[in-house]
PDB file of N, CA and C in Angstrom:
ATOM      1  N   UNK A   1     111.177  66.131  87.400  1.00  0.00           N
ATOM      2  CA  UNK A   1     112.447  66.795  87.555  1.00  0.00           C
ATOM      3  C   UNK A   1     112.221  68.298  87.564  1.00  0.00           C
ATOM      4  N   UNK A   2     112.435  68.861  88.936  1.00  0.00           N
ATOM      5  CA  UNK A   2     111.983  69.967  88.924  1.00  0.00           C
ATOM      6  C   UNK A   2     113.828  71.213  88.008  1.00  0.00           C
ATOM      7  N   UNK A   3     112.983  72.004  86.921  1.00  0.00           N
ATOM      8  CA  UNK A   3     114.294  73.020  86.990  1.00  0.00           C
ATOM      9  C   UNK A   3     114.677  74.221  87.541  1.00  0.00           C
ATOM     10  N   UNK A   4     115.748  74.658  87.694  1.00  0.00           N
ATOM     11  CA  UNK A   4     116.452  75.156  88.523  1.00  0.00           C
ATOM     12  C   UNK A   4     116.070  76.665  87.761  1.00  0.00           C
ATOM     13  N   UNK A   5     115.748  77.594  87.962  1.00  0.00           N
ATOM     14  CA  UNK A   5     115.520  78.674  87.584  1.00  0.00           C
ATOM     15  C   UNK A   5     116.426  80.149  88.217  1.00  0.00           C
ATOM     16  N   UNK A   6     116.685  80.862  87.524  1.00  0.00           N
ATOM     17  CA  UNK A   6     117.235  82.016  88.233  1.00  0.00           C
ATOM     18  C   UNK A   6     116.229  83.359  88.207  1.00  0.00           C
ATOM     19  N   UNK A   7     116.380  84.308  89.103  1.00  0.00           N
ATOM     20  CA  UNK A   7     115.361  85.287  89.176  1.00  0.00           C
ATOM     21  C   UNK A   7     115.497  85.749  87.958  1.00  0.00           C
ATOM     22  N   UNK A   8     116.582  85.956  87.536  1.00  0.00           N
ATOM     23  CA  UNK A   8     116.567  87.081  85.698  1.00  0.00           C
ATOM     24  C   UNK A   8     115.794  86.312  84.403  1.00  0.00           C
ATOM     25  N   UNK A   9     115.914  84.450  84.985  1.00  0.00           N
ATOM     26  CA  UNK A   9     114.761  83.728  83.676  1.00  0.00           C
ATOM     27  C   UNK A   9     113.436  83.658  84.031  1.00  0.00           C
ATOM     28  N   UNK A  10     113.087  84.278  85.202  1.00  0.00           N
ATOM     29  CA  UNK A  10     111.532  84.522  85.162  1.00  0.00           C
ATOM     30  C   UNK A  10     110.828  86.101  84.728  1.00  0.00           C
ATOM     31  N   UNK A  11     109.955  85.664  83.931  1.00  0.00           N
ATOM     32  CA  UNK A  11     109.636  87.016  83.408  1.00  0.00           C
ATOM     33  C   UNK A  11     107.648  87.573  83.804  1.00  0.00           C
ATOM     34  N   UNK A  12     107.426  88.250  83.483  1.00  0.00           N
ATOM     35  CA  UNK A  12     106.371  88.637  84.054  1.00  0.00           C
ATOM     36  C   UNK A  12     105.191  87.804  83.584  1.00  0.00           C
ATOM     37  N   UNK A  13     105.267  87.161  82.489  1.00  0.00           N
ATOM     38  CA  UNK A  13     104.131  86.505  82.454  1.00  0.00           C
ATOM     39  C   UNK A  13     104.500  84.804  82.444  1.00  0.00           C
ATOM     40  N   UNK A  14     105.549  84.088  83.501  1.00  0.00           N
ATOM     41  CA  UNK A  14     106.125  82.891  83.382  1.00  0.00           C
ATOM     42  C   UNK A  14     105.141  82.265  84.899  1.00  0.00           C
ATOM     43  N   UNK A  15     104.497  81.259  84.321  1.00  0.00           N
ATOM     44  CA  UNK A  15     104.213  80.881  85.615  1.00  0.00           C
ATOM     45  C   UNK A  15     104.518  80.421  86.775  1.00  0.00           C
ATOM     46  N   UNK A  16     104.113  80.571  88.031  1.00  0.00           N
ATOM     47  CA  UNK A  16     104.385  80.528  89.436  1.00  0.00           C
ATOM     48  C   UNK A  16     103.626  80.070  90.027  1.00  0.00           C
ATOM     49  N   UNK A  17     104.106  79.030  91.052  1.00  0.00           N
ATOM     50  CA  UNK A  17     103.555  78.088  92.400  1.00  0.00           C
ATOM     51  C   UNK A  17     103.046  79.395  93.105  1.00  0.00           C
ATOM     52  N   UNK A  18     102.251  79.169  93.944  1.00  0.00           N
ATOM     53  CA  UNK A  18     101.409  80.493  94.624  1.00  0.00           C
ATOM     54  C   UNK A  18     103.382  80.723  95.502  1.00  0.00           C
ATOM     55  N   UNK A  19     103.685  79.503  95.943  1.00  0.00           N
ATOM     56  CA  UNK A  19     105.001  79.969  97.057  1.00  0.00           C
ATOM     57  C   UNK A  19     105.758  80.254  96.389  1.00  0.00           C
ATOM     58  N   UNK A  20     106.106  79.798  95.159  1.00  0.00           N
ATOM     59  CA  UNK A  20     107.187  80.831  94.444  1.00  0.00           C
ATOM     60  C   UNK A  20     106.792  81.975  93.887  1.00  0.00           C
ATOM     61  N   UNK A  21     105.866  82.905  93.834  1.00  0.00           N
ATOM     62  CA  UNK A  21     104.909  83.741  93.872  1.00  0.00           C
ATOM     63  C   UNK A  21     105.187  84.903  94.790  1.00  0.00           C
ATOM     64  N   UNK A  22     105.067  84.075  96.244  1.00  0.00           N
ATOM     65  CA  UNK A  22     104.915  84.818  97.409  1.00  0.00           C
ATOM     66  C   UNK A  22     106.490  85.714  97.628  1.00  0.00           C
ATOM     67  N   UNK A  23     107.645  84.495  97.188  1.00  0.00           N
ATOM     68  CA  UNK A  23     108.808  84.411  97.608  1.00  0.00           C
ATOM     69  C   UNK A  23     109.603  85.535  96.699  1.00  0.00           C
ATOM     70  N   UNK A  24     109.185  85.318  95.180  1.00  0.00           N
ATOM     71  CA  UNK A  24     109.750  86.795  94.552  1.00  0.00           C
ATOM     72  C   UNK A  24     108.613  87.845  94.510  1.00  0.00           C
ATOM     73  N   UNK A  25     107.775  87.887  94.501  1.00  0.00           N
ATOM     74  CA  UNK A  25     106.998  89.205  94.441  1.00  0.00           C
ATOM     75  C   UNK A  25     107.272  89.763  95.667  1.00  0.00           C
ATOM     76  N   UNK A  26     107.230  88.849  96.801  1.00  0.00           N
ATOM     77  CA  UNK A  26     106.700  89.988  97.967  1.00  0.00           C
ATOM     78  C   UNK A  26     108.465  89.411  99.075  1.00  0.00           C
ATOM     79  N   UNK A  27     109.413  89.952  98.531  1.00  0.00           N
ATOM     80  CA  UNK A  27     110.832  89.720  99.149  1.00  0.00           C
ATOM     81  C   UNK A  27     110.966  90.223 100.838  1.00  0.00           C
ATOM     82  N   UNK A  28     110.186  90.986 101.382  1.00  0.00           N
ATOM     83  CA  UNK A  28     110.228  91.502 102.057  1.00  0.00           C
ATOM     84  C   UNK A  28     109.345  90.791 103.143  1.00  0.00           C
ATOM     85  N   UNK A  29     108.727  89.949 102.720  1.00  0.00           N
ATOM     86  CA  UNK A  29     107.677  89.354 103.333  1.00  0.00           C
ATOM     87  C   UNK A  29     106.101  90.155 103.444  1.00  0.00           C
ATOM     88  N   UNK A  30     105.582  89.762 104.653  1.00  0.00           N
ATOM     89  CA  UNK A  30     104.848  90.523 104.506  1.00  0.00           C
ATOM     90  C   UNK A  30     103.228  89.922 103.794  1.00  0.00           C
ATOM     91  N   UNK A  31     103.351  89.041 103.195  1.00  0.00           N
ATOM     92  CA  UNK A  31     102.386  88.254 101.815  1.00  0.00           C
ATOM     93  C   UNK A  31     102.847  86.508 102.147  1.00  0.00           C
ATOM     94  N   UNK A  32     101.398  86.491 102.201  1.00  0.00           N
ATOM     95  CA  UNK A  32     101.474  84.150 102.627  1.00  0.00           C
ATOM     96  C   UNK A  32     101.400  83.402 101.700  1.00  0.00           C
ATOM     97  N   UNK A  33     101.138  82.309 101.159  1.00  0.00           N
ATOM     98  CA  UNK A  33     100.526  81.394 100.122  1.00  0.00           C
ATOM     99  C   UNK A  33      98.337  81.793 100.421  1.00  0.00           C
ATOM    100  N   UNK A  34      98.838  81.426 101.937  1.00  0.00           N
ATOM    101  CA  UNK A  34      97.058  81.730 102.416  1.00  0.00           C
ATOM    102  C   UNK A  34      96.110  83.282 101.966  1.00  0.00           C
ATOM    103  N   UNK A  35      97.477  84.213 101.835  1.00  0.00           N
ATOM    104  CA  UNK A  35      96.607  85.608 102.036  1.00  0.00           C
ATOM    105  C   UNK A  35      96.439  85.499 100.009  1.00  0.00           C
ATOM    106  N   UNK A  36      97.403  85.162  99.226  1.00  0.00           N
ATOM    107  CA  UNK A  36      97.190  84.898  97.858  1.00  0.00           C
ATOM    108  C   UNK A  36      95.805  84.089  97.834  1.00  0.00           C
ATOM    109  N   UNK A  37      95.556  83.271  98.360  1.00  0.00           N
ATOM    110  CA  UNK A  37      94.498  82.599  97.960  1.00  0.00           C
ATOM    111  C   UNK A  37      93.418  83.028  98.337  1.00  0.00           C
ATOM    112  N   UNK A  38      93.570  83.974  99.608  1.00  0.00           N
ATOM    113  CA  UNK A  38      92.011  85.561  99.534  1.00  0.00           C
ATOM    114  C   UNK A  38      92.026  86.094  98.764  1.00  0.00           C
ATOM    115  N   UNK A  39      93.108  86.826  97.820  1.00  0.00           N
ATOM    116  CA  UNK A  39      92.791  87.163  96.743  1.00  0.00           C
ATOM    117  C   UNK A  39      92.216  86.765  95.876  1.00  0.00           C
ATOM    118  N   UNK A  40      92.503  85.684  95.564  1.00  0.00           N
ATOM    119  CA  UNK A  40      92.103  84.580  94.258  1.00  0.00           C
ATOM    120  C   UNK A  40      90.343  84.418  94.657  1.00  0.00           C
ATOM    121  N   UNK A  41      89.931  84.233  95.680  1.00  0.00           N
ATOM    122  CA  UNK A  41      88.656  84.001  96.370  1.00  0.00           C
ATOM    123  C   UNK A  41      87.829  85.678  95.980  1.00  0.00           C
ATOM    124  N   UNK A  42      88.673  86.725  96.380  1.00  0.00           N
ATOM    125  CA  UNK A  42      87.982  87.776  96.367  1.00  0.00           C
ATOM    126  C   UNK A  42      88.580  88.461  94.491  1.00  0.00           C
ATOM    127  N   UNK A  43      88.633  87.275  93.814  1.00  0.00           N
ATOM    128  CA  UNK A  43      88.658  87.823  92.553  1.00  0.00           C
ATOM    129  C   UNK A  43      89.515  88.957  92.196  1.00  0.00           C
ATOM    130  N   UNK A  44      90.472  89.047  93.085  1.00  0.00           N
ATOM    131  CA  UNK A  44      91.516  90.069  92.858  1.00  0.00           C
ATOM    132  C   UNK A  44      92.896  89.465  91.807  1.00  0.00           C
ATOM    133  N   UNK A  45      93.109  88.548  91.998  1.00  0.00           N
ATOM    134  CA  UNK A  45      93.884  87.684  91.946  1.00  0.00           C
ATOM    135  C   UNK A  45      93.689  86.427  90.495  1.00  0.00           C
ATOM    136  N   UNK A  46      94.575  86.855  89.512  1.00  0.00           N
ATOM    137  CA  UNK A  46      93.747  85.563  88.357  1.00  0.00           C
ATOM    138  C   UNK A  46      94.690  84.353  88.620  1.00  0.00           C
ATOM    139  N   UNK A  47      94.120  83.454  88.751  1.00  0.00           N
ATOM    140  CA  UNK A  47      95.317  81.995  89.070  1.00  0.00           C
ATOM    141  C   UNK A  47      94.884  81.268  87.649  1.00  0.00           C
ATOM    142  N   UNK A  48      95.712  80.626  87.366  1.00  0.00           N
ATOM    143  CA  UNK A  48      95.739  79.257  86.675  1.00  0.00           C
ATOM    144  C   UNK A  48      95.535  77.674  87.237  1.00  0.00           C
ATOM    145  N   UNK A  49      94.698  76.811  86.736  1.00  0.00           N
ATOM    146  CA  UNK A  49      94.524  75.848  87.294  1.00  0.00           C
ATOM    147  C   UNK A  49      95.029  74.668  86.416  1.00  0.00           C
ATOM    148  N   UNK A  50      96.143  74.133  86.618  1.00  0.00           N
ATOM    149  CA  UNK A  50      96.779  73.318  85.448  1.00  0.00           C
ATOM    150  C   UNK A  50      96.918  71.846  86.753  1.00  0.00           C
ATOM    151  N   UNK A  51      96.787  71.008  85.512  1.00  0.00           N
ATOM    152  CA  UNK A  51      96.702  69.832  86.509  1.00  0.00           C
ATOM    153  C   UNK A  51      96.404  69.894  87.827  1.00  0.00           C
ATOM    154  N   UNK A  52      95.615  70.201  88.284  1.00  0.00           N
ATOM    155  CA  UNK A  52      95.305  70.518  89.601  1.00  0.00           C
ATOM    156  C   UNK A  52      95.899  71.687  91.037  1.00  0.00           C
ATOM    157  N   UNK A  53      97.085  72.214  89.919  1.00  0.00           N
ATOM    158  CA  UNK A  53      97.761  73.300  90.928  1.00  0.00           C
ATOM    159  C   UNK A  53      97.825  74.623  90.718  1.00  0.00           C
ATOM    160  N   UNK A  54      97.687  75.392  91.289  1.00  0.00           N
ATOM    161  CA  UNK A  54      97.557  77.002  91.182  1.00  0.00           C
ATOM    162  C   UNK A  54      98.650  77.402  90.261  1.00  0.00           C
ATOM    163  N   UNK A  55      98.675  78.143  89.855  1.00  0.00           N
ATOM    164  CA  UNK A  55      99.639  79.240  89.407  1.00  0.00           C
ATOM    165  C   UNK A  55      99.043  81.032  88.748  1.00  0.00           C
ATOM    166  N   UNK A  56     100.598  81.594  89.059  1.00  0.00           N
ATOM    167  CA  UNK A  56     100.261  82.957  88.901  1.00  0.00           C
ATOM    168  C   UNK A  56     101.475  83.667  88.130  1.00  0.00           C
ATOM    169  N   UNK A  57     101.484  84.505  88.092  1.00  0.00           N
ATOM    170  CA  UNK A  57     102.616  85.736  87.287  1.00  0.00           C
ATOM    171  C   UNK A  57     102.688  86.504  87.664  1.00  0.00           C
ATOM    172  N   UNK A  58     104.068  87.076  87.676  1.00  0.00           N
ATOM    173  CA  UNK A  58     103.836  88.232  88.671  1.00  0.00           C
ATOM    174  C   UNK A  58     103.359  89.684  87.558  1.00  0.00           C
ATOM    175  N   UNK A  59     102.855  89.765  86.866  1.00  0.00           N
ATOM    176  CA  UNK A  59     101.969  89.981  85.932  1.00  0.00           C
ATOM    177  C   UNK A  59     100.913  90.451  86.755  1.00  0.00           C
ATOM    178  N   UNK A  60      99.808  89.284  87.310  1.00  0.00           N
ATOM    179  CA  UNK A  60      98.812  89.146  87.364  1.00  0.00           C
ATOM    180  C   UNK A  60      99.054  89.594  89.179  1.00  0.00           C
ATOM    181  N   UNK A  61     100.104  89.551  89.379  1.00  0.00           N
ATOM    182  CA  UNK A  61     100.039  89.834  91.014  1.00  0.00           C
ATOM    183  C   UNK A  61     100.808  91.648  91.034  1.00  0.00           C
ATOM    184  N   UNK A  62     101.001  92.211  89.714  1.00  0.00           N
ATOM    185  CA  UNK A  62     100.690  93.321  89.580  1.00  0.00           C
ATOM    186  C   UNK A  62      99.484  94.187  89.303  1.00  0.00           C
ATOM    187  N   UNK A  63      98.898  93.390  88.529  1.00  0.00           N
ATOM    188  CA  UNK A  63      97.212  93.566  88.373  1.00  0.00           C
ATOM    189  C   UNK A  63      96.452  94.065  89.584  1.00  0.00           C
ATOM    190  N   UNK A  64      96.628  92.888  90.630  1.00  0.00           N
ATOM    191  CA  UNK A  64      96.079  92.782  91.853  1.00  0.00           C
ATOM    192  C   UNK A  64      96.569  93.795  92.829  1.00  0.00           C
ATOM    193  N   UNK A  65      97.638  94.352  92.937  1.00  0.00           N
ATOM    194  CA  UNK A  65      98.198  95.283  93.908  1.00  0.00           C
ATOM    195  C   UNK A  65      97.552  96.630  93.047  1.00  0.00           C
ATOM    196  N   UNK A  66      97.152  96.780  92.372  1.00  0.00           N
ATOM    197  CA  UNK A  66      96.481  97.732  91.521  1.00  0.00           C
ATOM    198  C   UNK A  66      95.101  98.221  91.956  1.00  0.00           C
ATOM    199  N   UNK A  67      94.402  96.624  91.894  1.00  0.00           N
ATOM    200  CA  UNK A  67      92.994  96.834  92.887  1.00  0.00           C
ATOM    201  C   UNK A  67      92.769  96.645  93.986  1.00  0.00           C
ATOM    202  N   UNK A  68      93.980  96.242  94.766  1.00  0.00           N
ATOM    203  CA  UNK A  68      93.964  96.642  95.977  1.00  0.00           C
ATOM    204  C   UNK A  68      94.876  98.133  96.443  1.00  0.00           C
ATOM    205  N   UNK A  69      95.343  98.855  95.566  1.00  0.00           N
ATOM    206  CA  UNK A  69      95.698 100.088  96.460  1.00  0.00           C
ATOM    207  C   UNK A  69      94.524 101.029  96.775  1.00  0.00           C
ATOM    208  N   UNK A  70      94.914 101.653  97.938  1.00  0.00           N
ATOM    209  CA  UNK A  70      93.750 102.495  98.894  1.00  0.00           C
ATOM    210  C   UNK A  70      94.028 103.925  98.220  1.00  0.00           C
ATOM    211  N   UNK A  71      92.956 103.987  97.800  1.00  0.00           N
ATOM    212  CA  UNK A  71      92.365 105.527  97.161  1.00  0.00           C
ATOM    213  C   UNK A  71      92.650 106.663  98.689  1.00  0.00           C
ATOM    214  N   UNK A  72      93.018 108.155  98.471  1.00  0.00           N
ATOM    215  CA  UNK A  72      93.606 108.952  99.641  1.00  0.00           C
ATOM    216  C   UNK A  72      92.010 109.453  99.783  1.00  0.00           C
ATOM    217  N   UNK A  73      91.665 109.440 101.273  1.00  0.00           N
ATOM    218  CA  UNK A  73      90.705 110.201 101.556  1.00  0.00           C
ATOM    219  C   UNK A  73      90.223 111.692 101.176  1.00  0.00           C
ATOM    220  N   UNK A  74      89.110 112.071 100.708  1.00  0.00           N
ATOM    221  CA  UNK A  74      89.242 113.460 100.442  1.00  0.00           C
ATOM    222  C   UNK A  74      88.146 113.886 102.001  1.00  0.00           C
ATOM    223  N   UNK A  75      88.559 114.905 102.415  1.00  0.00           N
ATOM    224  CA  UNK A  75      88.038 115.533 103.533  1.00  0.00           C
ATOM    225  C   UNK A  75      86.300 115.473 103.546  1.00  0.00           C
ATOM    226  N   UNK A  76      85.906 115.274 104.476  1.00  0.00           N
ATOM    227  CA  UNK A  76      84.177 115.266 104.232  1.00  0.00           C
ATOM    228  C   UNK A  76      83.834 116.964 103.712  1.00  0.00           C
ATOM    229  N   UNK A  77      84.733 117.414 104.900  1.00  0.00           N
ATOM    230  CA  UNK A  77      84.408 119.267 105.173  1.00  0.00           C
ATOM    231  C   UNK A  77      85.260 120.228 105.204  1.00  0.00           C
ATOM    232  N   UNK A  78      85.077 121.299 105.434  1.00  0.00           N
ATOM    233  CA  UNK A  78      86.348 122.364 105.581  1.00  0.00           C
ATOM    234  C   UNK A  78      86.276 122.875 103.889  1.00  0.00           C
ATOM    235  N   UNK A  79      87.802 123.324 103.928  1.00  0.00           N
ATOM    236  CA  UNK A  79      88.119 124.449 102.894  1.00  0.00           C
ATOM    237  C   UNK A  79      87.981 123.820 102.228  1.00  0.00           C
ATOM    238  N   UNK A  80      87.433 123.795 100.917  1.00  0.00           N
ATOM    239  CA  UNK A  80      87.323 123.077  99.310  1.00  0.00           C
ATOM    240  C   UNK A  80      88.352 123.912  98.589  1.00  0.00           C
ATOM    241  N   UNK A  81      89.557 123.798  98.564  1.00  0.00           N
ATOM    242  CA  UNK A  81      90.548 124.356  97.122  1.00  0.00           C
ATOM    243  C   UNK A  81      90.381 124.108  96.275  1.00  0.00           C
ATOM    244  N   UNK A  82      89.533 123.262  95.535  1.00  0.00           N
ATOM    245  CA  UNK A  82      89.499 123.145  94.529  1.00  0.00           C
ATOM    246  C   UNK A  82      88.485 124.398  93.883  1.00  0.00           C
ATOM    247  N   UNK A  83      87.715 124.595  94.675  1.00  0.00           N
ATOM    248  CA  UNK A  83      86.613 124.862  94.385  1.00  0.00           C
ATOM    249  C   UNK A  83      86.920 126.724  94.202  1.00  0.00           C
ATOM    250  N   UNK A  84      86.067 127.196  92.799  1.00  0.00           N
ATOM    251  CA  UNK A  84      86.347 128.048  92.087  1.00  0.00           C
ATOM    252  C   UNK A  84      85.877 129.707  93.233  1.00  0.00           C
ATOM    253  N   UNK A  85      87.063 130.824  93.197  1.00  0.00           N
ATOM    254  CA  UNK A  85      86.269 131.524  94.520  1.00  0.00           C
ATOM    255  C   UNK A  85      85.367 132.382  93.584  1.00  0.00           C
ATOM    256  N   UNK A  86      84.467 132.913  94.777  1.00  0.00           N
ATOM    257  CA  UNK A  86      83.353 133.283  94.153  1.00  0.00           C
ATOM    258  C   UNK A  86      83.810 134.669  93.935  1.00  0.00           C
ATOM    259  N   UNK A  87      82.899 135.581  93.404  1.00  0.00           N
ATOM    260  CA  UNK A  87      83.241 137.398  92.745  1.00  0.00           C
ATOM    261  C   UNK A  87      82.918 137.714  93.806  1.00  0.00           C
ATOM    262  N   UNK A  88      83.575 138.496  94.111  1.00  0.00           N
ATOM    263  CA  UNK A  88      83.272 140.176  95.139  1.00  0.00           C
ATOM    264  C   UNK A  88      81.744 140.639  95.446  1.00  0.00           C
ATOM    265  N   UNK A  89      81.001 140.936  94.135  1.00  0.00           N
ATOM    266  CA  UNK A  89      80.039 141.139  93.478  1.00  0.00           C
ATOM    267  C   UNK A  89      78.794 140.229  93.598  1.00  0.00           C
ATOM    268  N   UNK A  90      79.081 139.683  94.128  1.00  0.00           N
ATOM    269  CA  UNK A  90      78.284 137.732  94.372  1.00  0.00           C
ATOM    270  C   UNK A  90      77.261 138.590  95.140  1.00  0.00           C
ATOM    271  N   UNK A  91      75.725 137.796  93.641  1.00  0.00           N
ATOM    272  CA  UNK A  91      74.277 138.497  95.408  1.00  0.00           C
ATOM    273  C   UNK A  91      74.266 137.656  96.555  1.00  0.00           C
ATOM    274  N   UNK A  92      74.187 136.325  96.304  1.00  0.00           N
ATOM    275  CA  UNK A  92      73.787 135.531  97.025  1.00  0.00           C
ATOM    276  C   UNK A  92      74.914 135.330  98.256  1.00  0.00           C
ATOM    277  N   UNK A  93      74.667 135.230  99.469  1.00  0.00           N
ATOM    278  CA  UNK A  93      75.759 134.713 100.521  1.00  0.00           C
ATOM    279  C   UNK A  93      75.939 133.036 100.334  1.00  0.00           C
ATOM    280  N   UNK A  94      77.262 132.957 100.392  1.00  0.00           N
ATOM    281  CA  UNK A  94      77.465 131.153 100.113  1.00  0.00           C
ATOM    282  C   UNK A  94      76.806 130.322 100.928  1.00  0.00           C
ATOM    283  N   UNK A  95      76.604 129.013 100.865  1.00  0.00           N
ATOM    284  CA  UNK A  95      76.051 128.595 101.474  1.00  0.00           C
ATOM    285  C   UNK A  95      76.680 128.178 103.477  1.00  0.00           C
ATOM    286  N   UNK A  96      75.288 128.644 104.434  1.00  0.00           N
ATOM    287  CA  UNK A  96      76.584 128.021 105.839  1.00  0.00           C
ATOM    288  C   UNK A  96      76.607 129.270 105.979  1.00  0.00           C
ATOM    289  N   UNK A  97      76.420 130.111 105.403  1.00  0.00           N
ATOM    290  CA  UNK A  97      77.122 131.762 105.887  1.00  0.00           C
ATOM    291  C   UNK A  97      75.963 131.919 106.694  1.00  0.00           C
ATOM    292  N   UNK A  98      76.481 132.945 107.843  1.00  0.00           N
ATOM    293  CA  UNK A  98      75.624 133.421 109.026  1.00  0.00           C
ATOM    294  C   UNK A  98      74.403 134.687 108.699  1.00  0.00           C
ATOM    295  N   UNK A  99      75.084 135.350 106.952  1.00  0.00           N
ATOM    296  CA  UNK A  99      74.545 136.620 107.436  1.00  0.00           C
ATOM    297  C   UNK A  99      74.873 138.098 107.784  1.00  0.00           C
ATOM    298  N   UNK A 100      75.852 137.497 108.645  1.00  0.00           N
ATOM    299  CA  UNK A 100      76.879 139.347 109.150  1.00  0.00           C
ATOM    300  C   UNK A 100      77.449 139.492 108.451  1.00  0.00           C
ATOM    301  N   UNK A 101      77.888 141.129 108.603  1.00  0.00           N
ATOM    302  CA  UNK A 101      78.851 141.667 107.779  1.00  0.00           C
ATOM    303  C   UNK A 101      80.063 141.484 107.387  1.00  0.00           C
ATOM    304  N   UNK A 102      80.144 141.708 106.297  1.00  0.00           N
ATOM    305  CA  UNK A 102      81.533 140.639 105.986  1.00  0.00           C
ATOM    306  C   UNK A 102      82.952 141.355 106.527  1.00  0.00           C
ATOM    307  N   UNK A 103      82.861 142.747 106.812  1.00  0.00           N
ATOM    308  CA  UNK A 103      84.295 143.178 107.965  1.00  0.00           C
ATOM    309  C   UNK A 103      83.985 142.717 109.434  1.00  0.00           C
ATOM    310  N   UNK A 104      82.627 141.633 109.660  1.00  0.00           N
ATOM    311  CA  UNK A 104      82.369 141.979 111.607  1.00  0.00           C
ATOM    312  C   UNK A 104      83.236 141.278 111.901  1.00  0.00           C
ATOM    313  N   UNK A 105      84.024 141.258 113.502  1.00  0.00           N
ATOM    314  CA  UNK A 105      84.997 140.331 113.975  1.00  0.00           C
ATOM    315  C   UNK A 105      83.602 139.088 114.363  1.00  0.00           C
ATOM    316  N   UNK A 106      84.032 138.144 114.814  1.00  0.00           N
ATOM    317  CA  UNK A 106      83.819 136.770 115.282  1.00  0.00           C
ATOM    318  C   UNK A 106      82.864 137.298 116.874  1.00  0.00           C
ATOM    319  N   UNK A 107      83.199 138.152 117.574  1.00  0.00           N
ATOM    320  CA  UNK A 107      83.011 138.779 118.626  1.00  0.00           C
ATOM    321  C   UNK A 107      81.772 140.027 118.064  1.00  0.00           C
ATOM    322  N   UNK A 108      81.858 140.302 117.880  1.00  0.00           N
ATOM    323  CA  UNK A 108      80.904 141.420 117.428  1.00  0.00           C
ATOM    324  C   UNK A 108      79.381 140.749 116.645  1.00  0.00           C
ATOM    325  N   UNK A 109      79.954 139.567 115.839  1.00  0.00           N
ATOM    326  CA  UNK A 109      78.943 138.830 114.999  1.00  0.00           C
ATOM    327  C   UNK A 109      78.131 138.056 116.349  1.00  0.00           C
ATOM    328  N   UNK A 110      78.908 137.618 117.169  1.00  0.00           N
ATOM    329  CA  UNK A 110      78.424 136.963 118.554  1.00  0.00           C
ATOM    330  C   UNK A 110      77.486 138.103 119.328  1.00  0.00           C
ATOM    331  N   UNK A 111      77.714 139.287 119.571  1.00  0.00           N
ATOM    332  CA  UNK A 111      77.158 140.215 120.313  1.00  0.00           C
ATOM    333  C   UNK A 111      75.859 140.763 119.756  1.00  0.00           C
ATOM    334  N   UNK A 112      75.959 140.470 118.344  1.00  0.00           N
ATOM    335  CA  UNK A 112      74.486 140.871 117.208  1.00  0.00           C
ATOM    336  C   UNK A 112      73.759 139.981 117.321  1.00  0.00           C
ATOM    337  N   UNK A 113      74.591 138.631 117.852  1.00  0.00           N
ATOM    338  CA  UNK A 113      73.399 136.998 117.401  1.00  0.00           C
ATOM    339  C   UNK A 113      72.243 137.402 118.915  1.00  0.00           C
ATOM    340  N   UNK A 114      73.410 137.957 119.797  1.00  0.00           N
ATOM    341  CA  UNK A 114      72.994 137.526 121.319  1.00  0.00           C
ATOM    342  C   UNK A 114      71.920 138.809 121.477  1.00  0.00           C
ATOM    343  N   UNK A 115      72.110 139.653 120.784  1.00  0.00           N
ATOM    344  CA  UNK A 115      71.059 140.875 120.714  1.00  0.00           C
ATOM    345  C   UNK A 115      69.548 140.861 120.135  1.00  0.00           C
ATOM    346  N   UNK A 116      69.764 139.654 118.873  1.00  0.00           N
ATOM    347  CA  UNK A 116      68.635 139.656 118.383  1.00  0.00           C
ATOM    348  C   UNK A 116      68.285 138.805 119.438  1.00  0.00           C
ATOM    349  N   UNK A 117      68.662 137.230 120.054  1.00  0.00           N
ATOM    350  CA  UNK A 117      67.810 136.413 120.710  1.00  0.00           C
ATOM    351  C   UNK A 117      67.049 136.897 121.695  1.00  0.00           C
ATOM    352  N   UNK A 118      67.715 138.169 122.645  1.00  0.00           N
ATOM    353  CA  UNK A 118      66.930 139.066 123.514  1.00  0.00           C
ATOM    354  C   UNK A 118      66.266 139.482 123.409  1.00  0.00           C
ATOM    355  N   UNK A 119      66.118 140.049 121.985  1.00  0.00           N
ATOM    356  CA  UNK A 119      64.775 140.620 121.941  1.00  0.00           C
ATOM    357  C   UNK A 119      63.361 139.938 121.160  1.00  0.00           C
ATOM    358  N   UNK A 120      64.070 138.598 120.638  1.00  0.00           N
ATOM    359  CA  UNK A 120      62.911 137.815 120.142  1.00  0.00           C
ATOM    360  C   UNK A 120      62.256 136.985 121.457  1.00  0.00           C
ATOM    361  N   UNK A 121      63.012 136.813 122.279  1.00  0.00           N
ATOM    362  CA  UNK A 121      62.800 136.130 123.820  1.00  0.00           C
ATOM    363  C   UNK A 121      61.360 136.712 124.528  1.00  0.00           C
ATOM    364  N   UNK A 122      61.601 138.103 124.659  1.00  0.00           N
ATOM    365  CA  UNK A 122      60.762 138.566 125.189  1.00  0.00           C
ATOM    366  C   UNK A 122      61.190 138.858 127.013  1.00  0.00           C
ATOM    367  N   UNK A 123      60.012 138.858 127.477  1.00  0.00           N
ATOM    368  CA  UNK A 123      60.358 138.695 129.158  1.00  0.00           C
ATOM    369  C   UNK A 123      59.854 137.198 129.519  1.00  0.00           C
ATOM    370  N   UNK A 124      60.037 136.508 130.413  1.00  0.00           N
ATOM    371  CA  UNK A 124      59.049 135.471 130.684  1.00  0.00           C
ATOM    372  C   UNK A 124      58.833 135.485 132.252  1.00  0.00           C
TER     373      UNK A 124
END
């Protein structure tokens, strides 16, 4: 005799058929009985095995949305903000730096690169 349950008498740690599982956790759809049981396979997921049938909580299917959320990429390259700026005063040039003067335009630093290669070139 199966009983009749209402959403407000299930509580987070009351157990659940993987489909009654699917049906209040994931209302929107979106989530199978099948894709629960990749979880459970990929150990994301803790089930219960009682008389031979799955069960879960939505407890434990909070757990799991936990180790499955996607960490935000941090940039390989570019500007580091985090990163502390250096003194005025600094001997060393940072690393990646070209070298030129630190007022040259972009154009001028280009016209010094192209000056030295000329004359390390030679004639041929």
């Amino acid at each position: 005799m199966k009983a009749s349950l209402s959403i407000a008498d299930i509580g987070p740690n009351t157990p659940l058929r993987l489909a009654e599982a699917v049906q209040i956790a994931f209302p929107a759809g979106g989530m199978t009985v099948s894709g629960l049981r990749r979880e459970i396979a990929r150990k994301r997921l803790t089930v219960e095995l009682i008389a031979g049938k799955q069960f879960t909580t939505l407890e434990f299917i909070a757990e799991m949305r936990k180790q499955c959320r996607v960490q935000a990429k941090v940039p390989g390259c570019g500007f580091d903000q985090s990163a502390e700026p250096r003194p005025e005063n600094s001997k060393s040039d940072p690393p990646g730096s070209s070298g030129t003067a630190k007022n040259m335009s972009a154009q001028d630093a280009l016209q010094h690169k192209l000056q030295r290669l000329k004359k390390s070139s030679g004639s041929t």
